[in-house]
C-alpha atoms as a PDB file:
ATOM      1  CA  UNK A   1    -274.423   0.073-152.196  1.00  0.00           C
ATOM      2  CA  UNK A   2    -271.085   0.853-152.651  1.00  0.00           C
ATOM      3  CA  UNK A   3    -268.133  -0.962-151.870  1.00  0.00           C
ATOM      4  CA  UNK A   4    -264.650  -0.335-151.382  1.00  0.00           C
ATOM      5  CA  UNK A   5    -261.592  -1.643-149.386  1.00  0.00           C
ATOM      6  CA  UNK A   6    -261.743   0.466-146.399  1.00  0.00           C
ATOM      7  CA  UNK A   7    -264.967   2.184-146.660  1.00  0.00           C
ATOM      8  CA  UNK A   8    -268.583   1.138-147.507  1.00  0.00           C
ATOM      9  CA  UNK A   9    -270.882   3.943-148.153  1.00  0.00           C
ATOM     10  CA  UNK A  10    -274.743   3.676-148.144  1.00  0.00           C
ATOM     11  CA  UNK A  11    -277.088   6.000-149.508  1.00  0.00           C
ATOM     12  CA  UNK A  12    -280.813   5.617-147.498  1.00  0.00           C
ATOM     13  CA  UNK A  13    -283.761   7.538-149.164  1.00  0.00           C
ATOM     14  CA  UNK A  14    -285.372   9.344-146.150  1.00  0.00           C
ATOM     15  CA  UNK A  15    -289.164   8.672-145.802  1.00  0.00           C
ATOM     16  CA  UNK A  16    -289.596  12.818-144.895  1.00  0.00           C
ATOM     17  CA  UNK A  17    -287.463  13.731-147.777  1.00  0.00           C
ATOM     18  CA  UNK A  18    -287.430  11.343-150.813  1.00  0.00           C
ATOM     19  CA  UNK A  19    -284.414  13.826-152.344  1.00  0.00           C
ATOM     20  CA  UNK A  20    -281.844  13.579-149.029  1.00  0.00           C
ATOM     21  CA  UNK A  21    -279.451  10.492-148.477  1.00  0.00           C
ATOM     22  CA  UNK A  22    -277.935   9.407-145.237  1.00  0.00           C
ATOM     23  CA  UNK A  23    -274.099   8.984-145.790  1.00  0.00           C
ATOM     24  CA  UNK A  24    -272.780   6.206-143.112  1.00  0.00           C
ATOM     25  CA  UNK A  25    -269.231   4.711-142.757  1.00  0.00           C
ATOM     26  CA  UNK A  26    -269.017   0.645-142.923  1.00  0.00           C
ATOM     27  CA  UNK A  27    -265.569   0.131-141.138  1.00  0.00           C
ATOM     28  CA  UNK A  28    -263.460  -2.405-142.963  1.00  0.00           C
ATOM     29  CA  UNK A  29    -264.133  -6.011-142.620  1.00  0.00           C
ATOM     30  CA  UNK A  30    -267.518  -5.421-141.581  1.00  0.00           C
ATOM     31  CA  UNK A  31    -270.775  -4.933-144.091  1.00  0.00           C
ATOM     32  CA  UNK A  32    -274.176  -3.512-143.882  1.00  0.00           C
ATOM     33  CA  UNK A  33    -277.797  -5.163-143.875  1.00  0.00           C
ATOM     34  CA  UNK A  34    -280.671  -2.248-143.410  1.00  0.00           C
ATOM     35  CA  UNK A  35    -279.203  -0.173-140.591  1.00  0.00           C
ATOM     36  CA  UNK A  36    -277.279  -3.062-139.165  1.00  0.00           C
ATOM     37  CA  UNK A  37    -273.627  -3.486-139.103  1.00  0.00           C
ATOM     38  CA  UNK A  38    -272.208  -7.318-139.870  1.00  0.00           C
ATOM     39  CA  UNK A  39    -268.861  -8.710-139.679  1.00  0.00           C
ATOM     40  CA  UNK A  40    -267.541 -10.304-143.281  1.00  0.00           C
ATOM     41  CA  UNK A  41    -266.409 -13.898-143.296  1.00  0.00           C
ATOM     42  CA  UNK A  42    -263.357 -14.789-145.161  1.00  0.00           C
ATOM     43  CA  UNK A  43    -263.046 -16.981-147.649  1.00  0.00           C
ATOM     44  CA  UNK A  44    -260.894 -20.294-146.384  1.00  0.00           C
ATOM     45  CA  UNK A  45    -257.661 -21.029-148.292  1.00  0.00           C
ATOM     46  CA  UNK A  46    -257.457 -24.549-147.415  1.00  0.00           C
ATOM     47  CA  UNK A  47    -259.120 -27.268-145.762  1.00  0.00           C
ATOM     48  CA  UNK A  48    -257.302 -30.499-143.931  1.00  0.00           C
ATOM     49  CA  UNK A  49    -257.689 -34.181-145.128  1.00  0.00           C
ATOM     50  CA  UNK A  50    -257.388 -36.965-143.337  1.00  0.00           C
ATOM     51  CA  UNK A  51    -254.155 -39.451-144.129  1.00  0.00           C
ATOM     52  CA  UNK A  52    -253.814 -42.417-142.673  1.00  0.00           C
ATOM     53  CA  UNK A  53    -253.201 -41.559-138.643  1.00  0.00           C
ATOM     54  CA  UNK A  54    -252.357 -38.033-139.919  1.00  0.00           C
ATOM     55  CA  UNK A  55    -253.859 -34.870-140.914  1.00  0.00           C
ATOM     56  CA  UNK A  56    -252.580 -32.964-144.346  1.00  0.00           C
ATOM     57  CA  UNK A  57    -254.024 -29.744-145.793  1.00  0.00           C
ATOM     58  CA  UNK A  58    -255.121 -29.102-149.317  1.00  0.00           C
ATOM     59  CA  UNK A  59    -254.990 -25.626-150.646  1.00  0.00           C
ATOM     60  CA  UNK A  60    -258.487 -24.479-151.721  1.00  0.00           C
ATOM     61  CA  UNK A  61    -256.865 -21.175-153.929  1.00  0.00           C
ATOM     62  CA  UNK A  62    -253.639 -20.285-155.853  1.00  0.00           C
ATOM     63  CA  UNK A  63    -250.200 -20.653-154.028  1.00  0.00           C
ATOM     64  CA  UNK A  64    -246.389 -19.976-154.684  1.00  0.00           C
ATOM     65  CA  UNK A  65    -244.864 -23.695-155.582  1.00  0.00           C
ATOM     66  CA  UNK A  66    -241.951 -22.150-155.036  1.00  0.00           C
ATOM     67  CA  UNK A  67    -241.521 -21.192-151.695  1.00  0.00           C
ATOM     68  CA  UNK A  68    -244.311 -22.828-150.235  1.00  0.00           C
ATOM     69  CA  UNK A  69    -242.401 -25.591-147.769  1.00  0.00           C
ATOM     70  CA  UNK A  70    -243.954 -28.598-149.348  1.00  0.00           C
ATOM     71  CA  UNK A  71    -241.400 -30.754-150.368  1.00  0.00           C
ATOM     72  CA  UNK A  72    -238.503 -32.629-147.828  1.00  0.00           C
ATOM     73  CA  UNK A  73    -235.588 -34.095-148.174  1.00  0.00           C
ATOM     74  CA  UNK A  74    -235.039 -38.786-148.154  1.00  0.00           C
ATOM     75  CA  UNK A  75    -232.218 -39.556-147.119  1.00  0.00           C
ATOM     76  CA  UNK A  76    -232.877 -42.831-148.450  1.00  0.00           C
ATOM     77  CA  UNK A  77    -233.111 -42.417-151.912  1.00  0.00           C
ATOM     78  CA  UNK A  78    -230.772 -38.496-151.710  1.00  0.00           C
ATOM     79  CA  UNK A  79    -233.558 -36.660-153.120  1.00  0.00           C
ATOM     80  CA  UNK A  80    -236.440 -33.897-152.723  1.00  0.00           C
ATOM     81  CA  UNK A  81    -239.821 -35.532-152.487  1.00  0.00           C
ATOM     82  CA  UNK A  82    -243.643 -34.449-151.910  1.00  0.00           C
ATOM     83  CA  UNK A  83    -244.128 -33.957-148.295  1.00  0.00           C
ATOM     84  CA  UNK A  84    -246.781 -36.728-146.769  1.00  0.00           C
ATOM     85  CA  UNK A  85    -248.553 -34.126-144.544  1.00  0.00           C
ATOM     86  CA  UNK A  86    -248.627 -30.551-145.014  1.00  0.00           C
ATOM     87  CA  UNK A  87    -249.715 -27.648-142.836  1.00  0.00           C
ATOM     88  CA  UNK A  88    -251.599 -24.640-143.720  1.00  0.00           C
ATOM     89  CA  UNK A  89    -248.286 -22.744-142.875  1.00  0.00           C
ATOM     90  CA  UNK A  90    -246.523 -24.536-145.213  1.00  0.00           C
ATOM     91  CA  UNK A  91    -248.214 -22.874-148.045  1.00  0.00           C
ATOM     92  CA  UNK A  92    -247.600 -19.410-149.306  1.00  0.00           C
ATOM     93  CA  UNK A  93    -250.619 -17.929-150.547  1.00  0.00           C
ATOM     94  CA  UNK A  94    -249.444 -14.166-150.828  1.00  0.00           C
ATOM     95  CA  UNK A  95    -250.248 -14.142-154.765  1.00  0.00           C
ATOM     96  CA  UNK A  96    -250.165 -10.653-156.555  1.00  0.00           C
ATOM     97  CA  UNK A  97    -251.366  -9.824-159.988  1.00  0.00           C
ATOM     98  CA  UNK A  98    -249.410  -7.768-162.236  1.00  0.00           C
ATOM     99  CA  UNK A  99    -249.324  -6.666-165.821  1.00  0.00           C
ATOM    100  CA  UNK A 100    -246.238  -8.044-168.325  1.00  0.00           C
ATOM    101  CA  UNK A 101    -245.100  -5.875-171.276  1.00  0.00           C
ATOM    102  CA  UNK A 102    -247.300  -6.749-173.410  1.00  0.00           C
ATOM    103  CA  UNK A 103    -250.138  -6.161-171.372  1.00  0.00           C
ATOM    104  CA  UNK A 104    -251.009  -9.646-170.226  1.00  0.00           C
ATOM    105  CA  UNK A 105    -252.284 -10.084-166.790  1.00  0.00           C
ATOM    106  CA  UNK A 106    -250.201 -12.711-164.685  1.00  0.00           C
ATOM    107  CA  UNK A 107    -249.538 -14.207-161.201  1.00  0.00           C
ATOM    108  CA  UNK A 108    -246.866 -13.804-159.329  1.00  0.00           C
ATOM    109  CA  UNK A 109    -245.877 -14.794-155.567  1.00  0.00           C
ATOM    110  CA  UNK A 110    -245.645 -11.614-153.201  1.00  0.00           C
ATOM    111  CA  UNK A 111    -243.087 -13.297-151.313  1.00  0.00           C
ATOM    112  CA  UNK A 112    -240.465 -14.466-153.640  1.00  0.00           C
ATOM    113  CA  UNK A 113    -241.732 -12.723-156.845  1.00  0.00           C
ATOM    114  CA  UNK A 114    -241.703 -15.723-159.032  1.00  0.00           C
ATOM    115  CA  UNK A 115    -243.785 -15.880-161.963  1.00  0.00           C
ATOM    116  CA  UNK A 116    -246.395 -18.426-161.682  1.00  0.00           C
ATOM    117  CA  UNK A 117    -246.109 -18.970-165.089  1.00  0.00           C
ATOM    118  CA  UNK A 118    -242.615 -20.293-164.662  1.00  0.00           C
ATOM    119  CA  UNK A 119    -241.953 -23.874-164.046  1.00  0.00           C
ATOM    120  CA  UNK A 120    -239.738 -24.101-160.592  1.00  0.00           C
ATOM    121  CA  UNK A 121    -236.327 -24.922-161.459  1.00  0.00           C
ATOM    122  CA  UNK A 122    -234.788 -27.289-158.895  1.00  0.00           C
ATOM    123  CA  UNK A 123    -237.118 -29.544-157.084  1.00  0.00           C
ATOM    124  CA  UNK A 124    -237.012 -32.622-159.494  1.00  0.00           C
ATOM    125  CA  UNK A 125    -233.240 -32.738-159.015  1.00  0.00           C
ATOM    126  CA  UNK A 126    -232.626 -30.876-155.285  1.00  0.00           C
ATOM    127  CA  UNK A 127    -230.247 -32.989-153.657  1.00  0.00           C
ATOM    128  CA  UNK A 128    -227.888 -32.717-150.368  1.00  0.00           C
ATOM    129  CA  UNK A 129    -224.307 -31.773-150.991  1.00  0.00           C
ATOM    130  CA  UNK A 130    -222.817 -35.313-151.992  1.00  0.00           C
ATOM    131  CA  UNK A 131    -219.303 -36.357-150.714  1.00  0.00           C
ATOM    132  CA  UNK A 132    -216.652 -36.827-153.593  1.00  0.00           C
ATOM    133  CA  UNK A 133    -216.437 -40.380-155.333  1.00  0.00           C
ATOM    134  CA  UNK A 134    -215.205 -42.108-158.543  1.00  0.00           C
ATOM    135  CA  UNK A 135    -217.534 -41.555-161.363  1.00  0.00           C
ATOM    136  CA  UNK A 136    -219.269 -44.343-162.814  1.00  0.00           C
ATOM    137  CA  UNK A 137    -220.802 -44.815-165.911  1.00  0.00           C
ATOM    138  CA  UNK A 138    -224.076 -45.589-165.908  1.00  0.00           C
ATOM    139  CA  UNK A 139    -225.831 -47.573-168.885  1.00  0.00           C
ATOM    140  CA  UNK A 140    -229.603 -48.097-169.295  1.00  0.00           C
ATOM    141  CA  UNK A 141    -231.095 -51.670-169.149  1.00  0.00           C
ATOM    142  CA  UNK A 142    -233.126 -50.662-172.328  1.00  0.00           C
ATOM    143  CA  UNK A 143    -233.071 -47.963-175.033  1.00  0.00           C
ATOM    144  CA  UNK A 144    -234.783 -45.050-173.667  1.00  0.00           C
ATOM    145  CA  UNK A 145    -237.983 -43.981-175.549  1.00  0.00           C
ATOM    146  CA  UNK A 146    -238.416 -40.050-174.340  1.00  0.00           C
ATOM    147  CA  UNK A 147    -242.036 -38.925-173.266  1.00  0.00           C
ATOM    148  CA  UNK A 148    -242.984 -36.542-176.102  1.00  0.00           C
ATOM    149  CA  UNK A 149    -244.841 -34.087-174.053  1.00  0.00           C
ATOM    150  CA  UNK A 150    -243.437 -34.800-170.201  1.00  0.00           C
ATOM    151  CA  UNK A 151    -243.133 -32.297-167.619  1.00  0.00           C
ATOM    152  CA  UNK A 152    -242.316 -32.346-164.182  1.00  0.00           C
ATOM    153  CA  UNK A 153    -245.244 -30.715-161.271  1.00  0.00           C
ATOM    154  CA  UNK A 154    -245.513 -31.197-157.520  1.00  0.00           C
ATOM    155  CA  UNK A 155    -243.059 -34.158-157.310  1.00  0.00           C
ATOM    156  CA  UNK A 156    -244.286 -36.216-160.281  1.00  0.00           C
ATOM    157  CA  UNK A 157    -242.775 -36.763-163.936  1.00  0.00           C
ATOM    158  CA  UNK A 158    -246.194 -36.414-166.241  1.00  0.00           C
ATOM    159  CA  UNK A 159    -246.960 -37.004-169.079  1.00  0.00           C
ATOM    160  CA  UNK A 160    -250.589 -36.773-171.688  1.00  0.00           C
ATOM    161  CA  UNK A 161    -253.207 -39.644-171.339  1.00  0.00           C
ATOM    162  CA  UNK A 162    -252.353 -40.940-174.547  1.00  0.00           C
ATOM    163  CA  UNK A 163    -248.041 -40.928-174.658  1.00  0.00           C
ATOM    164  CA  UNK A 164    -248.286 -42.550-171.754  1.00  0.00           C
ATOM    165  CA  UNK A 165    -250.576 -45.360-173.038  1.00  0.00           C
ATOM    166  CA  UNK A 166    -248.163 -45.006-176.300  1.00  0.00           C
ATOM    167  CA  UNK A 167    -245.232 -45.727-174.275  1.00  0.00           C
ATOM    168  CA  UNK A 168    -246.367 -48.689-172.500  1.00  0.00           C
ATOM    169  CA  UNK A 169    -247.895 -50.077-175.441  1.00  0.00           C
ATOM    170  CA  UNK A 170    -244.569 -49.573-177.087  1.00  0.00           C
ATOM    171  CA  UNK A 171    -242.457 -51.385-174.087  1.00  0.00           C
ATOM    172  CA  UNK A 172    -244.497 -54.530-174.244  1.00  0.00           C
ATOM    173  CA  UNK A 173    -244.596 -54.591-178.152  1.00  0.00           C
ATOM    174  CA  UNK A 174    -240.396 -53.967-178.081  1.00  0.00           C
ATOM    175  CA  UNK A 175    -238.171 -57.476-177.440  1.00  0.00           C
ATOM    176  CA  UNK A 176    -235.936 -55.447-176.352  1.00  0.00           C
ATOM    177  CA  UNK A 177    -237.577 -53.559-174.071  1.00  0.00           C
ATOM    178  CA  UNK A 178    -237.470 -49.722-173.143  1.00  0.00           C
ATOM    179  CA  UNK A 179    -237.072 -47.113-170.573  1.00  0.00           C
ATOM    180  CA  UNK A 180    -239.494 -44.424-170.203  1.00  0.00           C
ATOM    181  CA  UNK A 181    -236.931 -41.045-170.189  1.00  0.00           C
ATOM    182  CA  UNK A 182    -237.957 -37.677-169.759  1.00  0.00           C
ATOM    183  CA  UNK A 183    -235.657 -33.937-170.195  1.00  0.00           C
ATOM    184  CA  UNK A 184    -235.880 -31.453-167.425  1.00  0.00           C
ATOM    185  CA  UNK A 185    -233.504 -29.062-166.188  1.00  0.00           C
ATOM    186  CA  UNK A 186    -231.131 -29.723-168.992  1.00  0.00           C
ATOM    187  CA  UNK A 187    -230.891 -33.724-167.184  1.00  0.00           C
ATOM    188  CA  UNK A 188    -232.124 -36.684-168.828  1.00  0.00           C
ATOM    189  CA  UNK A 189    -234.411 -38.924-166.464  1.00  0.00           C
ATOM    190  CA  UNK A 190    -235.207 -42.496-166.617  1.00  0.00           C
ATOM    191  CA  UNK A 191    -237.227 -45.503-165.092  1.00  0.00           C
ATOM    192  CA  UNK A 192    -238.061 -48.635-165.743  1.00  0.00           C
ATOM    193  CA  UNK A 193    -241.168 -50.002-167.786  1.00  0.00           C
ATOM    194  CA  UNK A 194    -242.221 -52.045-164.872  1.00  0.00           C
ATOM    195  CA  UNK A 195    -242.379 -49.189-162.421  1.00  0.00           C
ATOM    196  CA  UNK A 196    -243.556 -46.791-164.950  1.00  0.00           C
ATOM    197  CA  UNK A 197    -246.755 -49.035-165.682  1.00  0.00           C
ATOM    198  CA  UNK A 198    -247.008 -49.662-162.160  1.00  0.00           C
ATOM    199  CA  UNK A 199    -246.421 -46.287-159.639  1.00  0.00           C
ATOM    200  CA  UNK A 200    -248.609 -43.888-161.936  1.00  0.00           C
ATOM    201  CA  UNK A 201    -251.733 -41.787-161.219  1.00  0.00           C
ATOM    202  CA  UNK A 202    -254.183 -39.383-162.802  1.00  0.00           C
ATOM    203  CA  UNK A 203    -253.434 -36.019-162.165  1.00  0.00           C
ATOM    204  CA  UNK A 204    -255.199 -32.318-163.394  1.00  0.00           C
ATOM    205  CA  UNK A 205    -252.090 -30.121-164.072  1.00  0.00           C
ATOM    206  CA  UNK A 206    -253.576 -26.613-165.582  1.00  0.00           C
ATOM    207  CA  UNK A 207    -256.709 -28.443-166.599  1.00  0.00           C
ATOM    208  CA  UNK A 208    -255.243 -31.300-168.393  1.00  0.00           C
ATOM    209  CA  UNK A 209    -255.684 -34.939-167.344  1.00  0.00           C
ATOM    210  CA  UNK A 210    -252.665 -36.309-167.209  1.00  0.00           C
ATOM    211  CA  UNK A 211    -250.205 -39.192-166.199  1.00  0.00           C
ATOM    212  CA  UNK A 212    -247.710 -38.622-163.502  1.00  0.00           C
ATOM    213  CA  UNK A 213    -245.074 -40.811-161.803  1.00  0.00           C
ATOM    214  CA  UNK A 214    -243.340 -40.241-158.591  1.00  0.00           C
ATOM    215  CA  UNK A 215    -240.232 -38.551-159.043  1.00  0.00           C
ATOM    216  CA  UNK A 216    -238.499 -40.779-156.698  1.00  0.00           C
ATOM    217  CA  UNK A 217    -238.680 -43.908-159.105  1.00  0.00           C
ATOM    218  CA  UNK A 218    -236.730 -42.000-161.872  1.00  0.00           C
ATOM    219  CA  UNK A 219    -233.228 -42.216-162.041  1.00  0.00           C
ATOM    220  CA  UNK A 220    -230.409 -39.510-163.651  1.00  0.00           C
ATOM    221  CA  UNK A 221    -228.243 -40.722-166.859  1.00  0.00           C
END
């Protein structure tokens, strides 16, 4: 059996004539059993989860983190944060594959064209326009100890397994304390060791385990 994306073509041996094929056309979407036509299922992208009282809906296959809607604004706390529920139509999973310069096959997002390789630039620090006011300085209860290998992914600040028992170990070991810091975006990020040790998860970022913290419990210096 052959397949292609518009047209399936079967070749049947007749019983008179072992030598002669039958030639039929398979319209797309459908396939072929014997003589009998079938219609193909797809694949699902994404299956919902219950919440709480709500429903959210967890992608099943690759998507564009970048403009998939899947963040929202607090007002609270004046910055972007994980959405609680999502929708299947809050995802964008229009994902094309192309080749780079060097030959290397990659992702990219039909949609928006960015490079899944990429990190997305401006969700750990999207904020509303803020309203003019004196600048303060701000100082650090504790010297900051930076996360050696920390990265920011779907609203969390993450780190390895073992920096992030390194840095706790570290904060109870120092009289002096520290803060837990992280770079991104050219900003310098911090939180305290309480909340650090306290708000974090397990996480698989590009098949790593890993240590994340909400972004919304780190502060800008």
């Amino acid at each position: 059996m052959l397949h292609s994306h518009s047209v399936t073509v079967k070749w049947v041996l007749s019983p008179y004539n072992p030598m002669m094929a039958t030639v039929r056309d398979v319209p797309e979407g459908q396939g072929m059993s014997g003589h009998e036509l079938y219609e193909l299922s797809d694949d699902p992208s994404a299956y919902e989860r219950r919440m709480g009282q709500n429903t959210t809906t967890v992608p099943l296959t690759v998507f564009c983190p970048s403009c998939s809607d899947i963040v929202q604004y607090d007002r609270r706390i004046n910055a972007v944060v994980p959405k609680w529920t999502v929708r299947e139509s809050d995802f964008v999973f229009n994902i094309l594959y192309d080749q780079d310069e060097e030959g290397h096959t990659f992702a990219r997002c039909g949609a928006c064209g960015h490079d899944l390789r990429e990190e997305v630039k401006g969700l750990a620090s999207k904020t509303q326009p803020k309203q003019r006011k004196r600048k303060k300085e701000r100082t650090l209860l504790a010297p900051a100890e930076h996360l050696a290998d920390g990265l920011y992914h779907n609203g969390y600040f993450a780190c390895s397994v073992d920096e992030f028992k390194r840095v706790a170990k570290k904060g109870h070991e120092d009289k002096l304390g520290i803060s837990p810091a992280i770079e991104f975006g050219g900003t310098t990020y911090v939180i305290s060791l309480s909340k650090f040790i306290t708000f974090w998860k397990e996480m698989e970022i590009e098949g790593k385990t890993m240590v994340g913290v909400p972004r919304i419990y780190w502060k800008e210096v």
